[in-house]
Protein backbone atom coordinates (compact mmCIF):
# COMPACT_ATOMS: atom_id res chain seq x y z
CA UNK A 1 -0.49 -3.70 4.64
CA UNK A 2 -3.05 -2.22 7.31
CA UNK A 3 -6.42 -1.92 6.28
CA UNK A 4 -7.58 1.41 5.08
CA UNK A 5 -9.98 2.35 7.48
CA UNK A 6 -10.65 5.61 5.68
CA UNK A 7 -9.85 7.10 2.15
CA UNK A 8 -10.74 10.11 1.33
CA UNK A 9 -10.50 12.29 -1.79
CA UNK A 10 -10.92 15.75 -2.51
CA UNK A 11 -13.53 15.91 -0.06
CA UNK A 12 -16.09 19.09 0.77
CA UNK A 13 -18.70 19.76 3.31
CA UNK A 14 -20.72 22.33 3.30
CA UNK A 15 -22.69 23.73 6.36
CA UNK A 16 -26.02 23.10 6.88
CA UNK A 17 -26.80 26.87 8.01
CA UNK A 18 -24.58 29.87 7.12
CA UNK A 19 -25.04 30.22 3.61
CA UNK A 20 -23.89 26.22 3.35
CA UNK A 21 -20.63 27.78 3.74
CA UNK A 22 -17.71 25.74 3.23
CA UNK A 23 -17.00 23.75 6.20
CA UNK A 24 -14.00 21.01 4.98
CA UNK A 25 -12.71 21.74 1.01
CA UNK A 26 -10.50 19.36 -0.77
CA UNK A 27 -9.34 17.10 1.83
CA UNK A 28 -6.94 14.04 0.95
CA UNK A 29 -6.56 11.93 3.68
CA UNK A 30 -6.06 8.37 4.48
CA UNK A 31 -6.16 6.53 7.97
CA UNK A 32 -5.55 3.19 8.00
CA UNK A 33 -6.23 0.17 11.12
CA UNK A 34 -4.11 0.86 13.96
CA UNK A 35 -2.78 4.39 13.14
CA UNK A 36 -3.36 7.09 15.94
CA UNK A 37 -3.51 10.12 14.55
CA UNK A 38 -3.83 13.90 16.11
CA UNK A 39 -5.89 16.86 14.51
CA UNK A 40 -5.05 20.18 15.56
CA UNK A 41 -6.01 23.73 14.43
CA UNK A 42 -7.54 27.29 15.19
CA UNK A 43 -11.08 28.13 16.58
CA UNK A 44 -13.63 27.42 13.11
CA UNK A 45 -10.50 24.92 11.18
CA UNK A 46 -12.93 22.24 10.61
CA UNK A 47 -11.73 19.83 13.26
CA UNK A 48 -15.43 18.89 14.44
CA UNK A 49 -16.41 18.87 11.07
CA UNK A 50 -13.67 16.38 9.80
CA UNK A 51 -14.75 13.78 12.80
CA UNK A 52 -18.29 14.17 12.22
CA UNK A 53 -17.79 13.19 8.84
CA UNK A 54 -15.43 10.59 9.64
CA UNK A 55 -18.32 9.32 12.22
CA UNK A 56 -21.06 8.91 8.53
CA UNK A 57 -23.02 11.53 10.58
CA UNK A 58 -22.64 14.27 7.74
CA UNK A 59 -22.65 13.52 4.21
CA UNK A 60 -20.01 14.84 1.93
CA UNK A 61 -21.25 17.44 -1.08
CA UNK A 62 -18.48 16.32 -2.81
CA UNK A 63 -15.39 14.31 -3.83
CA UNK A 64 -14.81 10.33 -2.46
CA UNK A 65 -15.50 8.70 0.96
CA UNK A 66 -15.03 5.54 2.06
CA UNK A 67 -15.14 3.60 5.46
CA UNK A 68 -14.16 0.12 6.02
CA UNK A 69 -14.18 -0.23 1.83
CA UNK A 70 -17.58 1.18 1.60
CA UNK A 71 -19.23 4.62 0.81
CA UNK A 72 -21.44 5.11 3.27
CA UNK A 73 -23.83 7.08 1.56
CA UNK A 74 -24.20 4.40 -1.36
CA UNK A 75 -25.85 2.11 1.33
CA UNK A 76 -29.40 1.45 2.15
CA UNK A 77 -30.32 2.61 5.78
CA UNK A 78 -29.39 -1.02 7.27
CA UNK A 79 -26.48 -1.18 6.01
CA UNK A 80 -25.04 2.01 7.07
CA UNK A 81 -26.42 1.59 10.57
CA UNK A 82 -24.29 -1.37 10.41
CA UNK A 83 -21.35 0.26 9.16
CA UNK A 84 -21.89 3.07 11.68
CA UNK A 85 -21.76 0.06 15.03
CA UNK A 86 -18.13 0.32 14.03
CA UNK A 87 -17.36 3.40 14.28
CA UNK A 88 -17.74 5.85 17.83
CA UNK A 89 -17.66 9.06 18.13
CA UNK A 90 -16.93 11.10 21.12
CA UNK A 91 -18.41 14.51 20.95
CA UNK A 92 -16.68 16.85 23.47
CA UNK A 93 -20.01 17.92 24.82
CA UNK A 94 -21.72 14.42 24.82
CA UNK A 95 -25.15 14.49 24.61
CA UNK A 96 -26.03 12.17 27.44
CA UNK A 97 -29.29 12.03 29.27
CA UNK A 98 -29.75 14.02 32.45
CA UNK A 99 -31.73 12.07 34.72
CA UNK A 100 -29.93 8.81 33.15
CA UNK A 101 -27.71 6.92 36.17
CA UNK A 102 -24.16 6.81 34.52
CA UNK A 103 -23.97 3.30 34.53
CA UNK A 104 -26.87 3.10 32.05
CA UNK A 105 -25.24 5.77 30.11
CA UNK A 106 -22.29 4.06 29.96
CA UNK A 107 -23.97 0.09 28.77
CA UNK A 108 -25.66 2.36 25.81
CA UNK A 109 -22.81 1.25 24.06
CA UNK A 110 -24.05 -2.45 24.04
CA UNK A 111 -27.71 -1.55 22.55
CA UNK A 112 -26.47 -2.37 18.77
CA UNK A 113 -26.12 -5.77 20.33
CA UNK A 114 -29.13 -6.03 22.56
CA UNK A 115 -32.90 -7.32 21.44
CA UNK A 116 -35.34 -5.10 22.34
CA UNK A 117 -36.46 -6.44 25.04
CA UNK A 118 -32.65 -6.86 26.92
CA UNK A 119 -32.36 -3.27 26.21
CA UNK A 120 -35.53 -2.58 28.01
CA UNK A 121 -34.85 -4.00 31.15
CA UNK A 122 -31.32 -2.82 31.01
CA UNK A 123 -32.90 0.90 32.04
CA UNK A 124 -34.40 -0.57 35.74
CA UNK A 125 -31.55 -3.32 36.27
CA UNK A 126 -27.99 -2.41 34.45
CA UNK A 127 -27.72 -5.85 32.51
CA UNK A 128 -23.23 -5.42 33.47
CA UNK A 129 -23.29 -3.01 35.93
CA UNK A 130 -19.30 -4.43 36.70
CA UNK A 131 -18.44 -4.43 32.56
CA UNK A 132 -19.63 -0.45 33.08
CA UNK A 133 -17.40 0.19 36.78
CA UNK A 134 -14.36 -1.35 35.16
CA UNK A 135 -14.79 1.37 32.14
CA UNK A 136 -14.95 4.17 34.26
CA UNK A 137 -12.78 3.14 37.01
CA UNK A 138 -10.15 3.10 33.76
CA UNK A 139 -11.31 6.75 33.86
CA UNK A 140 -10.65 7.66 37.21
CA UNK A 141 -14.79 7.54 37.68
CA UNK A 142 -15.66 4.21 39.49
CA UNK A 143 -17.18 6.07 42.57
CA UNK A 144 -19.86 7.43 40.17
CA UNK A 145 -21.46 4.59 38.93
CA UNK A 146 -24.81 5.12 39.92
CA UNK A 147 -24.55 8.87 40.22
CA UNK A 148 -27.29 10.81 37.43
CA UNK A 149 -25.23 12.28 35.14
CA UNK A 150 -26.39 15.74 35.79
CA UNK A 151 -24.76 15.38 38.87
CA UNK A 152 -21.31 15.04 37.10
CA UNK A 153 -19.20 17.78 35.88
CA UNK A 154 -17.72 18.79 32.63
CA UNK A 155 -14.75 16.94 32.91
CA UNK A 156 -16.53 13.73 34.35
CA UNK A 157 -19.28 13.79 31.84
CA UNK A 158 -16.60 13.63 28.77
CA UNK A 159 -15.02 10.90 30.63
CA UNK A 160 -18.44 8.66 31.26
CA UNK A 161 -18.79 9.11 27.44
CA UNK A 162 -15.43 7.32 27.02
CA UNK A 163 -15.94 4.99 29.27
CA UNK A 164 -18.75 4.19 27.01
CA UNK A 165 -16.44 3.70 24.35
CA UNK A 166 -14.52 1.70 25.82
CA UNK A 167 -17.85 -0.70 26.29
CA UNK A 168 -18.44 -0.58 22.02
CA UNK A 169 -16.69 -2.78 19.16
CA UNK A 170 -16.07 0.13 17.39
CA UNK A 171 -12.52 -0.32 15.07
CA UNK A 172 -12.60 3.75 14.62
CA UNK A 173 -12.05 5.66 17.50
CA UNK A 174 -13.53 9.24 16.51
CA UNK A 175 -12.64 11.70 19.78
CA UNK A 176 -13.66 15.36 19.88
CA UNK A 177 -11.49 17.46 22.35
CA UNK A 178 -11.47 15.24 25.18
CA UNK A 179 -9.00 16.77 27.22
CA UNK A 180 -10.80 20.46 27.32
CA UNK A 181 -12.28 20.50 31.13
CA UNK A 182 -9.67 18.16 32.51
CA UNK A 183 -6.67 19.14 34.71
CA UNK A 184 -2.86 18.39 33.55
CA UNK A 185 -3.13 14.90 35.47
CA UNK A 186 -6.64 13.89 34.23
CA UNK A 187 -5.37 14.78 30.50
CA UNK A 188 -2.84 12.15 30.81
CA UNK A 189 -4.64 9.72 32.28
CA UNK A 190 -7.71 10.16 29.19
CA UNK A 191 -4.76 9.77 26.57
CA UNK A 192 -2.96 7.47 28.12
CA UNK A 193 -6.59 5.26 28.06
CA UNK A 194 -7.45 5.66 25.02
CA UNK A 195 -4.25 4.85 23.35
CA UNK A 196 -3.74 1.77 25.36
CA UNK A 197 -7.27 0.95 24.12
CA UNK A 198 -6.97 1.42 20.31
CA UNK A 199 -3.46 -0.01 20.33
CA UNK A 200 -5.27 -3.08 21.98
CA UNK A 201 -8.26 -3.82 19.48
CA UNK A 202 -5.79 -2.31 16.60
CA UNK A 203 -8.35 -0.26 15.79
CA UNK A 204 -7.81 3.73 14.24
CA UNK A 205 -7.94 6.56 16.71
CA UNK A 206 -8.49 9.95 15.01
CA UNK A 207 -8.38 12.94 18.43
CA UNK A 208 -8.59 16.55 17.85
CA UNK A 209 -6.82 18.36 20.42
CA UNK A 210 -6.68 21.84 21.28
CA UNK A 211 -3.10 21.12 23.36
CA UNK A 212 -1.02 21.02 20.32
CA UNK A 213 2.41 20.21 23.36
CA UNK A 214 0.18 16.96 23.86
CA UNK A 215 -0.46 16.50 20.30
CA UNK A 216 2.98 16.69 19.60
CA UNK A 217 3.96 14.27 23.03
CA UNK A 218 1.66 11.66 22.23
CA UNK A 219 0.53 11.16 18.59
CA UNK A 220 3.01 10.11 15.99
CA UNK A 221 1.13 11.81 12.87
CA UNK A 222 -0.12 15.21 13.12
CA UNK A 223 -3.01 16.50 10.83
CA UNK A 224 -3.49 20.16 11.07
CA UNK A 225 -6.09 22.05 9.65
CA UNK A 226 -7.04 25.37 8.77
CA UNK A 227 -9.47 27.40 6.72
CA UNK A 228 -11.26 23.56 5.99
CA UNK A 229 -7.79 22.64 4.34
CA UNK A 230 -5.31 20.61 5.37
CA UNK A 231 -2.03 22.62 6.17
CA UNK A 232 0.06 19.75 6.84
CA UNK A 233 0.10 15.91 7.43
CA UNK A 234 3.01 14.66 8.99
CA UNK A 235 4.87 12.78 11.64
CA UNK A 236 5.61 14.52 14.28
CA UNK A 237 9.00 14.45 13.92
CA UNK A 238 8.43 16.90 10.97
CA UNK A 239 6.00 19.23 12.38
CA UNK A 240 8.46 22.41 13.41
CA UNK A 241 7.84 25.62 15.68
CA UNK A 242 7.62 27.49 12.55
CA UNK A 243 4.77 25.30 10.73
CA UNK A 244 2.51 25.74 14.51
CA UNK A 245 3.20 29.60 14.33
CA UNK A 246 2.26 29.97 10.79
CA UNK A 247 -1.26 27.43 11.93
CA UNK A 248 -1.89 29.55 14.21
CA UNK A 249 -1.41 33.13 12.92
CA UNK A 250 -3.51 35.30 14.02
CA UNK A 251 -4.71 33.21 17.11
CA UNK A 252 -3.55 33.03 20.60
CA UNK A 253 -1.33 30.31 21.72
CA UNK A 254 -2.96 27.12 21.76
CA UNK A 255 -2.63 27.18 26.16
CA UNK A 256 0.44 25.87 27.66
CA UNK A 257 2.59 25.06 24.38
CA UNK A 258 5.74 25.18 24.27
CA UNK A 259 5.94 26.63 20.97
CA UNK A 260 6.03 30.35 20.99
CA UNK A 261 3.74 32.12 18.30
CA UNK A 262 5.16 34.77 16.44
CA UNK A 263 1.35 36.45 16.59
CA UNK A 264 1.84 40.07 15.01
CA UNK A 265 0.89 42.70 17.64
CA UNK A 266 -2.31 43.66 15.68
CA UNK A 267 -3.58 40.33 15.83
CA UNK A 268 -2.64 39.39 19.42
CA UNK A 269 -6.39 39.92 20.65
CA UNK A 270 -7.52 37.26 18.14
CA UNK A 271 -10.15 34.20 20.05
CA UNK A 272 -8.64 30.83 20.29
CA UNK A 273 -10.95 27.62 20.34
């Protein structure tokens, strides 16, 4: 059997802010080594949430979470740093230095392995300046290599910051709507990548995805969420026209899918994420 990467029972998150209103309520969910698994949803489901949590950066108020075997939040700080090095998440505004070249931006992924003193130098002389161009050129970004990231655009900037991935050991593959300022082309290219890359270090990939036609093209299980529940986890085989409409009620069409929302004409000026 596959390792469990995750396990999760009858988990809830609360926010921070806004009354610690629920964020993620009872959520079953397993994801085990290798699996590559979709989360889709409306504007406020808890998609961000569910990968941040996923990622050990916000603690559960309730129910059980584990990672790798271990909860997380039963570890002393050490520990759960170390944990953390094997997980990555990719936020889908990454919060990546200005002024930073991207090549440095990119070899951050290699500090949990550097001394101090490697990591030092490694900000006036890239210690792998190639290791970094063969990330992004996997990206479509070799020509920026020594460009200052707020030089890049959207769309280049959430592509350093999986080129960056592709530099960690992580076995958990946590990816926040990667595909959001990319072209048609682009978003192929970013899936295609990332796939190839999990599939190769068999580790989990867990992508929320606004594009529920590529959700459905490229990911074999489909978690969809809604309210901070889970609607429905299932291959994709399973997922039908009528369980996206009924997701999505009340929402416009996630943009470009192929499945038409019956969206009530009252409701038709609803926001969508």
């Amino acid at each position: 059997m596959p390792e469990a990467v995750y396990q999760l029972r009858g988990l809830t998150v609360r926010h921070a802010a806004a009354g610690r209103a629920l964020a993620l309520e009872n959520i079953d969910l397993q994801i085990a080594a290798g699996e590559q698994v979709a989360v889709i949803g409306p504007s406020g489901a808890g998609k961000t949430t569910l990968l941040a949590t996923l990622a050990c950066a916000h603690r559960p108020d309730s129910g059980a979470f584990t990672a790798f075997g271990a909860d997380p939040w039963s570890l002393d700080n050490g520990a759960r740093h170390k944990l953390r090095s094997r997980l990555f998440l990719a936020p889908q505004t990454p919060p990546l230095p200005p002024r930073q070249r991207v090549v440095t931006a990119v070899l951050a992924a290699r500090l949990p392995h550097w001394n101090f003193w490697r990591a030092a130098a490694s900000l006036f002389k890239p210690a792998d300046p190639e290791a970094a161009f063969r990330a992004l050129a996997r990206f479509n970004l070799g020509d920026k290599l020594y460009s200052r990231v707020d030089r890049l655009s959207g769309g280049e900037r959430q592509r350093c910051a999986l080129a960056r991935m592709l530099l960690s050991d992580a076995q958990a593959l946590l990816v926040d709507e990667p595909l959001s300022a990319l072209d048609p082309a682009l978003s192929q290219l970013t899936l295609a990548t990332l796939q190839q890359e999990a599939a190769s270090r068999n580790a989990a990939l867990v992508c929320s995805l606004h594009q529920v036609e590529l959700a459905l093209a490229h990911f074999p299980r489909i978690v969809a969420l809604k309210h901070g529940r889970i609607a429905f986890d299932l291959p994709r085989e399973r997922v039908t026209e009528a369980m996206i409409a009924e997701l999505y009620l009340g929402e416009l069409p996630p943009a470009n899918s192929p499945h038409p929302l019956e969206v009530p004409a009252t409701l038709a000026g609803g926001a969508c994420l």
